[in-house]
PDB file of N, CA and C in Angstrom:
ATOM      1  N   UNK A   1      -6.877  18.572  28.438  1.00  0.00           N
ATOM      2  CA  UNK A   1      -7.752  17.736  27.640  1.00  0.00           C
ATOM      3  C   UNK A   1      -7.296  17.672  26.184  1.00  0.00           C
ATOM      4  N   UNK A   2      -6.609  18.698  25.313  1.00  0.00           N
ATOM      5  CA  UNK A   2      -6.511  18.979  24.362  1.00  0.00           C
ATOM      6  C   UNK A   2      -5.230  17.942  23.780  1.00  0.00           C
ATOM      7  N   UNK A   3      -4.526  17.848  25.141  1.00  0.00           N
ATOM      8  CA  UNK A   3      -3.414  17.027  24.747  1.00  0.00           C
ATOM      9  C   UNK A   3      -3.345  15.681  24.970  1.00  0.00           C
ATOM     10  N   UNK A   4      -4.626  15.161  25.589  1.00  0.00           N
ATOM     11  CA  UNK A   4      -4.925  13.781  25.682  1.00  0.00           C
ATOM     12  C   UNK A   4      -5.176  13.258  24.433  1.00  0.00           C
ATOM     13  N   UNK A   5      -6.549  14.086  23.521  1.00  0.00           N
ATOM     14  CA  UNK A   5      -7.007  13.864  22.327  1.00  0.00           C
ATOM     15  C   UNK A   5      -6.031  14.108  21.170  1.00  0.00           C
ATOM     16  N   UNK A   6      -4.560  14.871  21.497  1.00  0.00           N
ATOM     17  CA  UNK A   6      -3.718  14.878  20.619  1.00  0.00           C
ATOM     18  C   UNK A   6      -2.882  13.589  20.363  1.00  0.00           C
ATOM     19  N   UNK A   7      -2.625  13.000  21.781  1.00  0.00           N
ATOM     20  CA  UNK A   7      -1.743  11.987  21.816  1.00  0.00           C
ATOM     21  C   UNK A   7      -3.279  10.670  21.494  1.00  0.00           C
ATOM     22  N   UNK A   8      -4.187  10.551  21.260  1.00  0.00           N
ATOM     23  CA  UNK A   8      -4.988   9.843  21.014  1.00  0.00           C
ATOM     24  C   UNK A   8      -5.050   9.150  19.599  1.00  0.00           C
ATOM     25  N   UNK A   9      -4.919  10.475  18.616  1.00  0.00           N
ATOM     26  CA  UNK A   9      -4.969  10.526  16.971  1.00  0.00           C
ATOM     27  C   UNK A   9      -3.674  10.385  17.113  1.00  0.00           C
ATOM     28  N   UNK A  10      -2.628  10.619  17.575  1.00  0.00           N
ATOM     29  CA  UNK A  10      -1.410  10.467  17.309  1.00  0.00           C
ATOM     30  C   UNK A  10      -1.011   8.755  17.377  1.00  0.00           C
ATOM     31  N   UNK A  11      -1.401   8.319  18.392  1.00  0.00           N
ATOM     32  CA  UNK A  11      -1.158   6.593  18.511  1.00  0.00           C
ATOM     33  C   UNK A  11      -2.505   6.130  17.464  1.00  0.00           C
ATOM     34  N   UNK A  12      -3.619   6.459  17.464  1.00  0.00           N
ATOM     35  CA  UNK A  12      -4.890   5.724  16.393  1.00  0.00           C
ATOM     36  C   UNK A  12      -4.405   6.133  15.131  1.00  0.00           C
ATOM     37  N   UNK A  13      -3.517   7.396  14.533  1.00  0.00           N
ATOM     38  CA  UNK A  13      -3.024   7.395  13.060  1.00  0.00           C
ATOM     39  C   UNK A  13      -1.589   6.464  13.077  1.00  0.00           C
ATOM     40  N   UNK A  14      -1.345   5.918  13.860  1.00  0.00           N
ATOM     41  CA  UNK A  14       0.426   5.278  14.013  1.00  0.00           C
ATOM     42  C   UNK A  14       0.244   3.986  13.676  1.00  0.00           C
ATOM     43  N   UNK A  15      -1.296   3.167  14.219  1.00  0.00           N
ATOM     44  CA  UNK A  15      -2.084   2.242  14.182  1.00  0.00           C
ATOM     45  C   UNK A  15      -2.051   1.982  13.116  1.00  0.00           C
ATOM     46  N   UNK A  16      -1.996   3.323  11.998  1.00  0.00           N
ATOM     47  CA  UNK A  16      -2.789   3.035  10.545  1.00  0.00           C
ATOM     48  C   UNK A  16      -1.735   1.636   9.933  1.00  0.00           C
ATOM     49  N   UNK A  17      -0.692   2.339  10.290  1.00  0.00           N
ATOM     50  CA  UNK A  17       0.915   1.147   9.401  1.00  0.00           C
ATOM     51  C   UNK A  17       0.166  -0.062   9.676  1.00  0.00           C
ATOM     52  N   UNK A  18      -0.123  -0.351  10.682  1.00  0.00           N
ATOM     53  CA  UNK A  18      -0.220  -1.911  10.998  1.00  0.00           C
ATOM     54  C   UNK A  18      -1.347  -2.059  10.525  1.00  0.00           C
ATOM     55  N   UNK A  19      -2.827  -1.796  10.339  1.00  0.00           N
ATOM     56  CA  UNK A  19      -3.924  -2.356   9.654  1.00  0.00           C
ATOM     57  C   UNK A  19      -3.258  -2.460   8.689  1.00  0.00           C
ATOM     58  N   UNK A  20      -2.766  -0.783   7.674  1.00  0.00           N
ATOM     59  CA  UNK A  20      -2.899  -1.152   6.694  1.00  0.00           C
ATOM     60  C   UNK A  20      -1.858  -1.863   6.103  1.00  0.00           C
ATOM     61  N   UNK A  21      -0.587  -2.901   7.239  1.00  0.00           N
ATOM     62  CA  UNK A  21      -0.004  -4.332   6.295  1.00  0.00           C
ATOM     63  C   UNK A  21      -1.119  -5.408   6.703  1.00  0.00           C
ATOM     64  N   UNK A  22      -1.804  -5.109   7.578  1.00  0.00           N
ATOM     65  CA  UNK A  22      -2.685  -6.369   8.121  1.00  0.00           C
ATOM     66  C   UNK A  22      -4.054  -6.609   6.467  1.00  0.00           C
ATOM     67  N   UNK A  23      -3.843  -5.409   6.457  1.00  0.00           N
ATOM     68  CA  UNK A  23      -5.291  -5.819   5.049  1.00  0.00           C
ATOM     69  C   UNK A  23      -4.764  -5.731   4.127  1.00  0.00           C
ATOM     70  N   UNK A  24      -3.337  -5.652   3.680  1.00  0.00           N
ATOM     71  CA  UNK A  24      -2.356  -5.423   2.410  1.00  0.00           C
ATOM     72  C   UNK A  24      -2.164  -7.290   2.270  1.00  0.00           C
ATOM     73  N   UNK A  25      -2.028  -7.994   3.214  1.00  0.00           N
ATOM     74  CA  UNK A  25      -1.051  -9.260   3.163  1.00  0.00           C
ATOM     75  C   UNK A  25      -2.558 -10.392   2.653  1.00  0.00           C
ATOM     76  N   UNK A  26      -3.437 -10.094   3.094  1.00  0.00           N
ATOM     77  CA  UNK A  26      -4.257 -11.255   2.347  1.00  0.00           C
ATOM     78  C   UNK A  26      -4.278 -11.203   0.702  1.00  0.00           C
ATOM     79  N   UNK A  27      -4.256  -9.855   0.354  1.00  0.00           N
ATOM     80  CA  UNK A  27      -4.308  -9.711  -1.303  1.00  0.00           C
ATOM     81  C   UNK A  27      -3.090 -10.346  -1.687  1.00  0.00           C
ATOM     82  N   UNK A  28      -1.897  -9.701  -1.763  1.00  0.00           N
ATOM     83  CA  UNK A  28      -0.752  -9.781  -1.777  1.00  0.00           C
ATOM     84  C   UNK A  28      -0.679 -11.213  -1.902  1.00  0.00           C
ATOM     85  N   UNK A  29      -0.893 -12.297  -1.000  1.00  0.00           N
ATOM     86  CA  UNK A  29      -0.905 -13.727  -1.117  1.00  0.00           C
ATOM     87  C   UNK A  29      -2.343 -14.314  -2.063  1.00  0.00           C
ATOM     88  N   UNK A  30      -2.813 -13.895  -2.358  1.00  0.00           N
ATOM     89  CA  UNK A  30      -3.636 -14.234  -3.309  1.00  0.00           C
ATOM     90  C   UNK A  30      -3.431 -14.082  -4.253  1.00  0.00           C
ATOM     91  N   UNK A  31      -2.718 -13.123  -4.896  1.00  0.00           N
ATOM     92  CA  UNK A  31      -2.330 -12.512  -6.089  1.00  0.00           C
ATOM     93  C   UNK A  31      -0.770 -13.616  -6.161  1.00  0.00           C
ATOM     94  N   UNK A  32      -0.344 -13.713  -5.071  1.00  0.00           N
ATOM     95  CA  UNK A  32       0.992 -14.762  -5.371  1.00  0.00           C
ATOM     96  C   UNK A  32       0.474 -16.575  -5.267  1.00  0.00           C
ATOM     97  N   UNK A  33      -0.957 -16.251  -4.748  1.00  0.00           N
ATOM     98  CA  UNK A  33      -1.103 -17.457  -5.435  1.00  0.00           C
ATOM     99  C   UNK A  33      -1.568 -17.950  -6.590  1.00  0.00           C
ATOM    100  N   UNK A  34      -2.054 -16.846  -7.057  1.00  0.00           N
ATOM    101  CA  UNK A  34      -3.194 -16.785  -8.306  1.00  0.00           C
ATOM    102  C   UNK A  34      -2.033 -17.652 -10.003  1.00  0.00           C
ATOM    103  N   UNK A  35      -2.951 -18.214 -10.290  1.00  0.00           N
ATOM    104  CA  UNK A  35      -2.440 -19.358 -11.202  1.00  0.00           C
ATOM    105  C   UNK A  35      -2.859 -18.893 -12.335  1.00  0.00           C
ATOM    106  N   UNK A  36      -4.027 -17.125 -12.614  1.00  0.00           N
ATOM    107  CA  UNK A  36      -4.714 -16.589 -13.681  1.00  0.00           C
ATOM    108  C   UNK A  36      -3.422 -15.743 -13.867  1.00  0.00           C
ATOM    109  N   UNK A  37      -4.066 -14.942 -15.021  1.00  0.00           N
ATOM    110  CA  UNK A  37      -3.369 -13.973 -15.183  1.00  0.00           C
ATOM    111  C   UNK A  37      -4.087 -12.469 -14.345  1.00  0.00           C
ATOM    112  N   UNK A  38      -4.465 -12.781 -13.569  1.00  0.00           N
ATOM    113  CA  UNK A  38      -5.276 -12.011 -12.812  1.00  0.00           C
ATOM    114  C   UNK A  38      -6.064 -10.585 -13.213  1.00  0.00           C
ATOM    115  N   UNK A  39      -6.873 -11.396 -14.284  1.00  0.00           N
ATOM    116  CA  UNK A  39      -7.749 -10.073 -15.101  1.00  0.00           C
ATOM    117  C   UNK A  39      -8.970  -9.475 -14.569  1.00  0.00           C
ATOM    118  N   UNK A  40      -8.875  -9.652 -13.240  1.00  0.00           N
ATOM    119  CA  UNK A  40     -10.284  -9.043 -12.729  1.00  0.00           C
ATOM    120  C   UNK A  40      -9.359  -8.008 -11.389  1.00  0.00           C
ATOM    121  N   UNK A  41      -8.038  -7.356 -11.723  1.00  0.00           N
ATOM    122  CA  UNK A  41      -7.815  -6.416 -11.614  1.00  0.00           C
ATOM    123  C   UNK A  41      -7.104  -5.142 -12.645  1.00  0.00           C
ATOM    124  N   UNK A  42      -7.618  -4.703 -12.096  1.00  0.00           N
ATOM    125  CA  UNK A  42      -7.683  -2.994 -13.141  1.00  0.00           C
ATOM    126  C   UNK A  42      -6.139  -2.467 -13.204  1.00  0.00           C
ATOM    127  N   UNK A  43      -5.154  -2.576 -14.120  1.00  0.00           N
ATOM    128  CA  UNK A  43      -4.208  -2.165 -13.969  1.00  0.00           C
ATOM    129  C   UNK A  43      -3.924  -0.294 -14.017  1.00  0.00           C
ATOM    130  N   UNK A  44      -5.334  -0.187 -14.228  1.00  0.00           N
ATOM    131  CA  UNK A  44      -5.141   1.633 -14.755  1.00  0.00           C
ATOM    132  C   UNK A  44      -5.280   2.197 -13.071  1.00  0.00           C
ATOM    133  N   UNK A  45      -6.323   1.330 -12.540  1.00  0.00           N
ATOM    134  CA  UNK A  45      -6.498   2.003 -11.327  1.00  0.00           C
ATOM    135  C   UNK A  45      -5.023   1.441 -10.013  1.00  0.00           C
ATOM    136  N   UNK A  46      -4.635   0.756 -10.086  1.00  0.00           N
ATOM    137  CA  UNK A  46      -3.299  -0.284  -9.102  1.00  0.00           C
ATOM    138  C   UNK A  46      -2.637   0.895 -10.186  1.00  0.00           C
ATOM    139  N   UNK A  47      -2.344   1.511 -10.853  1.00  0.00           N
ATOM    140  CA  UNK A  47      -0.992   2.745 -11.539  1.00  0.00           C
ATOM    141  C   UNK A  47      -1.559   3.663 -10.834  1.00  0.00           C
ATOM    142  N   UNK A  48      -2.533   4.158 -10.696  1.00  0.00           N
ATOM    143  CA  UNK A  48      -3.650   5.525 -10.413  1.00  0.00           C
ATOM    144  C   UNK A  48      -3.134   5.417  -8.497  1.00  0.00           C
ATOM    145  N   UNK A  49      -3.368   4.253  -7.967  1.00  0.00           N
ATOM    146  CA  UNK A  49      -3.047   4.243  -6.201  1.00  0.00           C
ATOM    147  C   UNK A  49      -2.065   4.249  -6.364  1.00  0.00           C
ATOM    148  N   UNK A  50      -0.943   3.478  -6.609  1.00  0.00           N
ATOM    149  CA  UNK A  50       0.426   3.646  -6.555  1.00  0.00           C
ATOM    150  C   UNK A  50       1.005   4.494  -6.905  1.00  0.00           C
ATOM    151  N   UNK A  51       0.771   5.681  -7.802  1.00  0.00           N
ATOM    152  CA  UNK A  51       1.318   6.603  -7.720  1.00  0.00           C
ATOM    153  C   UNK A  51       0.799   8.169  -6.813  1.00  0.00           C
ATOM    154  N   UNK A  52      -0.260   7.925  -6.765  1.00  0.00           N
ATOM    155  CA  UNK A  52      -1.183   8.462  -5.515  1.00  0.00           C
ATOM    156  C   UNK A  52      -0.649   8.698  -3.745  1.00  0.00           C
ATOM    157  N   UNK A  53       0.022   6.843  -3.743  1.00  0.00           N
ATOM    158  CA  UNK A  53       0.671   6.928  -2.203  1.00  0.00           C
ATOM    159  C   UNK A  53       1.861   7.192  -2.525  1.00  0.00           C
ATOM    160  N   UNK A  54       2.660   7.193  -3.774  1.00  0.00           N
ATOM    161  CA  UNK A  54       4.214   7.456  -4.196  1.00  0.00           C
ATOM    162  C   UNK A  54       3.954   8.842  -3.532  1.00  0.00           C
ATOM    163  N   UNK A  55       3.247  10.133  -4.238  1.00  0.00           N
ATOM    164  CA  UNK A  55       3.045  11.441  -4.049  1.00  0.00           C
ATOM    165  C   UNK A  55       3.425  11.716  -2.501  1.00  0.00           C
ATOM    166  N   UNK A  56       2.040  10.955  -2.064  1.00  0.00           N
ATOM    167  CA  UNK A  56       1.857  10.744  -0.275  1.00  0.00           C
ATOM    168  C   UNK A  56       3.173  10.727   0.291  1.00  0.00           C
ATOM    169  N   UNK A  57       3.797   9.869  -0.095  1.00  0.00           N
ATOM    170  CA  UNK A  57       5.205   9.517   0.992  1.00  0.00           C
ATOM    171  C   UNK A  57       6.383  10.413   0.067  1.00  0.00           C
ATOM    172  N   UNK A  58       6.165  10.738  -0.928  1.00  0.00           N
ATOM    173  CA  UNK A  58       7.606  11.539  -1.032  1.00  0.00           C
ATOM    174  C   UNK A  58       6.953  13.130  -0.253  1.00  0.00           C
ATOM    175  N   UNK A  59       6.112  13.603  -0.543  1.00  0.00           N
ATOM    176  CA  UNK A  59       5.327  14.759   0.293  1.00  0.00           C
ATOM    177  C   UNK A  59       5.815  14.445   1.608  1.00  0.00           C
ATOM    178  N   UNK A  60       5.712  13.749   2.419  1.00  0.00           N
ATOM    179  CA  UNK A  60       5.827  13.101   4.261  1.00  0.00           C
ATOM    180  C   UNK A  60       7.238  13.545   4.168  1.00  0.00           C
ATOM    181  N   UNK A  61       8.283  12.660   2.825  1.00  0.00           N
ATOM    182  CA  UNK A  61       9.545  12.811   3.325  1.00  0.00           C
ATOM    183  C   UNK A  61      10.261  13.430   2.768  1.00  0.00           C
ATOM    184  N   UNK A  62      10.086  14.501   1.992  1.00  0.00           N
ATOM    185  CA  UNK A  62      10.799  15.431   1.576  1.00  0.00           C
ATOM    186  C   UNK A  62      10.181  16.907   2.389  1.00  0.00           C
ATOM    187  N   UNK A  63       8.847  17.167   2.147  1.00  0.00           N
ATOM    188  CA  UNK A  63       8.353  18.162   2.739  1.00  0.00           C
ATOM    189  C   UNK A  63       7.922  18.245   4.084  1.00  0.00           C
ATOM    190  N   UNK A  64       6.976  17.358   4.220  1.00  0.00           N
ATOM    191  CA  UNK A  64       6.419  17.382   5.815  1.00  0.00           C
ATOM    192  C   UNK A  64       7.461  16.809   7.185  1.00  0.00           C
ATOM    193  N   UNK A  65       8.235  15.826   6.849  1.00  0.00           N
ATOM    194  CA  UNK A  65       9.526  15.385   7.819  1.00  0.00           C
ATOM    195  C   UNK A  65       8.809  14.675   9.231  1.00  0.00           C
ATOM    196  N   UNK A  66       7.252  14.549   9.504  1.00  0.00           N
ATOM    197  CA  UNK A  66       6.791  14.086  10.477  1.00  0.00           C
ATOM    198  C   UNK A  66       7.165  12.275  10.013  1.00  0.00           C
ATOM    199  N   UNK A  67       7.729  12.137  11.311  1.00  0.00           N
ATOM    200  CA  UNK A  67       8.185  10.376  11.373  1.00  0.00           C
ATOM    201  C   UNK A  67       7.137   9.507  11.165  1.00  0.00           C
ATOM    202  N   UNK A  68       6.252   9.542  12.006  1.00  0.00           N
ATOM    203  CA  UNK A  68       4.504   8.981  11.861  1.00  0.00           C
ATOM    204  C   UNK A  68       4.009   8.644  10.296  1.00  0.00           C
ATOM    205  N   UNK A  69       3.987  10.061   9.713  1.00  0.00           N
ATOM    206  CA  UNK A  69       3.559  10.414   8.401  1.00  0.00           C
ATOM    207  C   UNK A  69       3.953   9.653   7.661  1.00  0.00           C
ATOM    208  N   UNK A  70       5.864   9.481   7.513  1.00  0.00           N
ATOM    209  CA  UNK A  70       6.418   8.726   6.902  1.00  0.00           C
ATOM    210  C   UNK A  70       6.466   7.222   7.155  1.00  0.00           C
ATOM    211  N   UNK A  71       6.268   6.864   7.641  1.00  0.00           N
ATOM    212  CA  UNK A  71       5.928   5.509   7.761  1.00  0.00           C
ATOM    213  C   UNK A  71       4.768   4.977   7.384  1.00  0.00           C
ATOM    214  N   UNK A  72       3.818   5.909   8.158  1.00  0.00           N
ATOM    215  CA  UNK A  72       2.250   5.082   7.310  1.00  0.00           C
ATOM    216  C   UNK A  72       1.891   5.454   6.088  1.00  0.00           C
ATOM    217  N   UNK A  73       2.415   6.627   5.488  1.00  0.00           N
ATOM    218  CA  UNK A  73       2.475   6.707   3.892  1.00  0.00           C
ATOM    219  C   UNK A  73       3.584   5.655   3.232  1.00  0.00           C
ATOM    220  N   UNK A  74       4.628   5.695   4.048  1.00  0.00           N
ATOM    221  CA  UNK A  74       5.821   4.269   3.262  1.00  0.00           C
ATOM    222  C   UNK A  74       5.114   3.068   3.699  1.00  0.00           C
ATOM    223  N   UNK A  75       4.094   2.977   4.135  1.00  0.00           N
ATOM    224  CA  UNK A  75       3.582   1.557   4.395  1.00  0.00           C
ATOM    225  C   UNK A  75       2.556   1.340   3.321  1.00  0.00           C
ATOM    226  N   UNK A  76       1.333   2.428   3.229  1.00  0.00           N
ATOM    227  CA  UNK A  76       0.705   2.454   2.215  1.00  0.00           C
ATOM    228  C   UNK A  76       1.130   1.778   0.916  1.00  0.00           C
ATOM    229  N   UNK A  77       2.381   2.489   0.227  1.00  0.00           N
ATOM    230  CA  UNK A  77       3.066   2.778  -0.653  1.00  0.00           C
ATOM    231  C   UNK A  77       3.543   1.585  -1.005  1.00  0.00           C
ATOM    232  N   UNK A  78       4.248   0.664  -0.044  1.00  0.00           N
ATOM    233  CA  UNK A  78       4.889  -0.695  -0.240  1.00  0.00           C
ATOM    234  C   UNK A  78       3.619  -1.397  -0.531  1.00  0.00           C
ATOM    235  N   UNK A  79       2.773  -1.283   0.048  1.00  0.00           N
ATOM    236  CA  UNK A  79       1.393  -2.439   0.177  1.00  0.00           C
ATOM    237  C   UNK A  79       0.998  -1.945  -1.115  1.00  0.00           C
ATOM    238  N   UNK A  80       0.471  -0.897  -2.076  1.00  0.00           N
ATOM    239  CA  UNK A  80       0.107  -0.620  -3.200  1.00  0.00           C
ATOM    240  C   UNK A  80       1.206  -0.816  -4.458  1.00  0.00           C
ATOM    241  N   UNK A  81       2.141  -0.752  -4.243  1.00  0.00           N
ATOM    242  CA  UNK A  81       3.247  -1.543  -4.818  1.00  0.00           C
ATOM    243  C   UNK A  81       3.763  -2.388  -5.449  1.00  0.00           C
ATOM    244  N   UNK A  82       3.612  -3.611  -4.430  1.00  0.00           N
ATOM    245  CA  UNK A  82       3.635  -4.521  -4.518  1.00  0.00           C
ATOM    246  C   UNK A  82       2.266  -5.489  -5.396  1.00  0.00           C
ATOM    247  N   UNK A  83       1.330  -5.101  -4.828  1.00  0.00           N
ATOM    248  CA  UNK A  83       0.247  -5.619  -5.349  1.00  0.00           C
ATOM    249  C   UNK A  83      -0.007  -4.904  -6.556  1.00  0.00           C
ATOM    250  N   UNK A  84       0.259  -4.148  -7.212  1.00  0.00           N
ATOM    251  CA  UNK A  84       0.310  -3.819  -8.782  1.00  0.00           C
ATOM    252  C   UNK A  84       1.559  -4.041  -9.028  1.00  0.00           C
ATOM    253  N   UNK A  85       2.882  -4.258  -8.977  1.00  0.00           N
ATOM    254  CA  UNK A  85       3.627  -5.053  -9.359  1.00  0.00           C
ATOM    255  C   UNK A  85       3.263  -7.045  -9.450  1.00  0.00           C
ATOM    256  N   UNK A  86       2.567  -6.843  -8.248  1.00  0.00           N
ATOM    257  CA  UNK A  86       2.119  -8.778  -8.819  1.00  0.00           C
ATOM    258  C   UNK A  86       0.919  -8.621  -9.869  1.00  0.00           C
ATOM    259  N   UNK A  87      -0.042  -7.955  -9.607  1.00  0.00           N
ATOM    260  CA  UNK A  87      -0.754  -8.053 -11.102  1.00  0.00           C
ATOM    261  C   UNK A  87       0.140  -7.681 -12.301  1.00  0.00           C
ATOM    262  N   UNK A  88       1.183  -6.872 -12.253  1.00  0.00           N
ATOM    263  CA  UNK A  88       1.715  -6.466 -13.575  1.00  0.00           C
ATOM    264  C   UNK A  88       2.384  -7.963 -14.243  1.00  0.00           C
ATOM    265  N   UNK A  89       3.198  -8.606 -12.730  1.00  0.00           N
ATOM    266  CA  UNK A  89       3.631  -9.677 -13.062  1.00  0.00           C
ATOM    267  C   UNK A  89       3.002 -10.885 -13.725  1.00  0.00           C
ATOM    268  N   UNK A  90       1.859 -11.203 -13.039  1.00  0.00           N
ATOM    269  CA  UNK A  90       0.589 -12.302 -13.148  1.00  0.00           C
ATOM    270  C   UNK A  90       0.249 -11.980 -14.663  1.00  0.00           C
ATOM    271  N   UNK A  91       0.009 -10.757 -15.455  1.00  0.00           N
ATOM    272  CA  UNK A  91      -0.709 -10.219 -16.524  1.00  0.00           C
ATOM    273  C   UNK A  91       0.053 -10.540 -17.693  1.00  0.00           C
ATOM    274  N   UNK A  92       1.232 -10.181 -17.051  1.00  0.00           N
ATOM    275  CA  UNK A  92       2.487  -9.958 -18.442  1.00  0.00           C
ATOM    276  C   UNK A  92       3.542 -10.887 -18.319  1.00  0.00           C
ATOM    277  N   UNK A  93       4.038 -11.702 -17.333  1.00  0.00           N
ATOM    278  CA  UNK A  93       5.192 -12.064 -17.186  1.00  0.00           C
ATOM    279  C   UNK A  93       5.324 -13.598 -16.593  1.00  0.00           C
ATOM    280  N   UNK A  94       4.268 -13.867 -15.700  1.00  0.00           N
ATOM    281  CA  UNK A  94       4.399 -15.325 -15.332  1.00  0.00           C
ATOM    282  C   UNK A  94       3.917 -16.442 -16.557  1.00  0.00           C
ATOM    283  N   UNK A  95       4.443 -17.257 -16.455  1.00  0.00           N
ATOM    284  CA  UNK A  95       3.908 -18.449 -16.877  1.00  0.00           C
ATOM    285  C   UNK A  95       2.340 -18.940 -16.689  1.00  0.00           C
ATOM    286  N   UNK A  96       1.365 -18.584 -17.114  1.00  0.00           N
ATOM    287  CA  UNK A  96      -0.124 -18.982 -17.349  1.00  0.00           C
ATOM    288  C   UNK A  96      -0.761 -20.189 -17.304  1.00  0.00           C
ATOM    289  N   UNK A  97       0.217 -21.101 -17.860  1.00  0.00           N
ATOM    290  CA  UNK A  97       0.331 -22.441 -17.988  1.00  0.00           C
ATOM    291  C   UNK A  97      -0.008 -23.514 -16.824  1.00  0.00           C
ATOM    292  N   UNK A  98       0.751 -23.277 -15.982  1.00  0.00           N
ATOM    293  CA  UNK A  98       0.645 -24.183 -14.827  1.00  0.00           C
ATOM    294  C   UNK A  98      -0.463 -24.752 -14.153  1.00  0.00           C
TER     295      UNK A  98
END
């Protein structure tokens, strides 16, 4: 029994990668569509997660070495990433104008 419920959390935490690009990609395209400078996100807190899941996935792949781990923390990580790199972009660097 013990090893049913192991291999259970093992495929439902493996799962995590894929929600979490599935709920990463609607922002992500909003933020690349966004024509503001997108001030109704918090750049202190998008630095605060992103370096939060940075921790996460260098921890997975320097220390912990579980494959699983590393992936859904490198998935995290890209998805938090990215989306405070497009607000950084949207804030400071695109053209406003358009």
């Amino acid at each position: 029994m013990a090893d049913y419920i192991e291999q259970f959390f093992i495929i439902a935490y493996s799962l995590n990668a894929v929600i979490a690009s599935i709920g990463y990609l609607p922002q992500i395209r909003k933020l690349f569509l966004d024509k503001t400078k997108s001030e109704n996100f918090s750049i202190p807190t998008w630095a605060l997660w992103t370096w939060t899941t940075l921790m996460t996935f260098s921890y997975a792949s320097v220390v912990n070495g579980d494959l699983i781990f590393i992936v859904v923390s490198g998935t995290y990580f890209i998805g938090t990433i990215t989306i405070f790199g497009l607000v950084l972009y949207n804030r400071f660097y695109k053209d406003n104008n358009i």
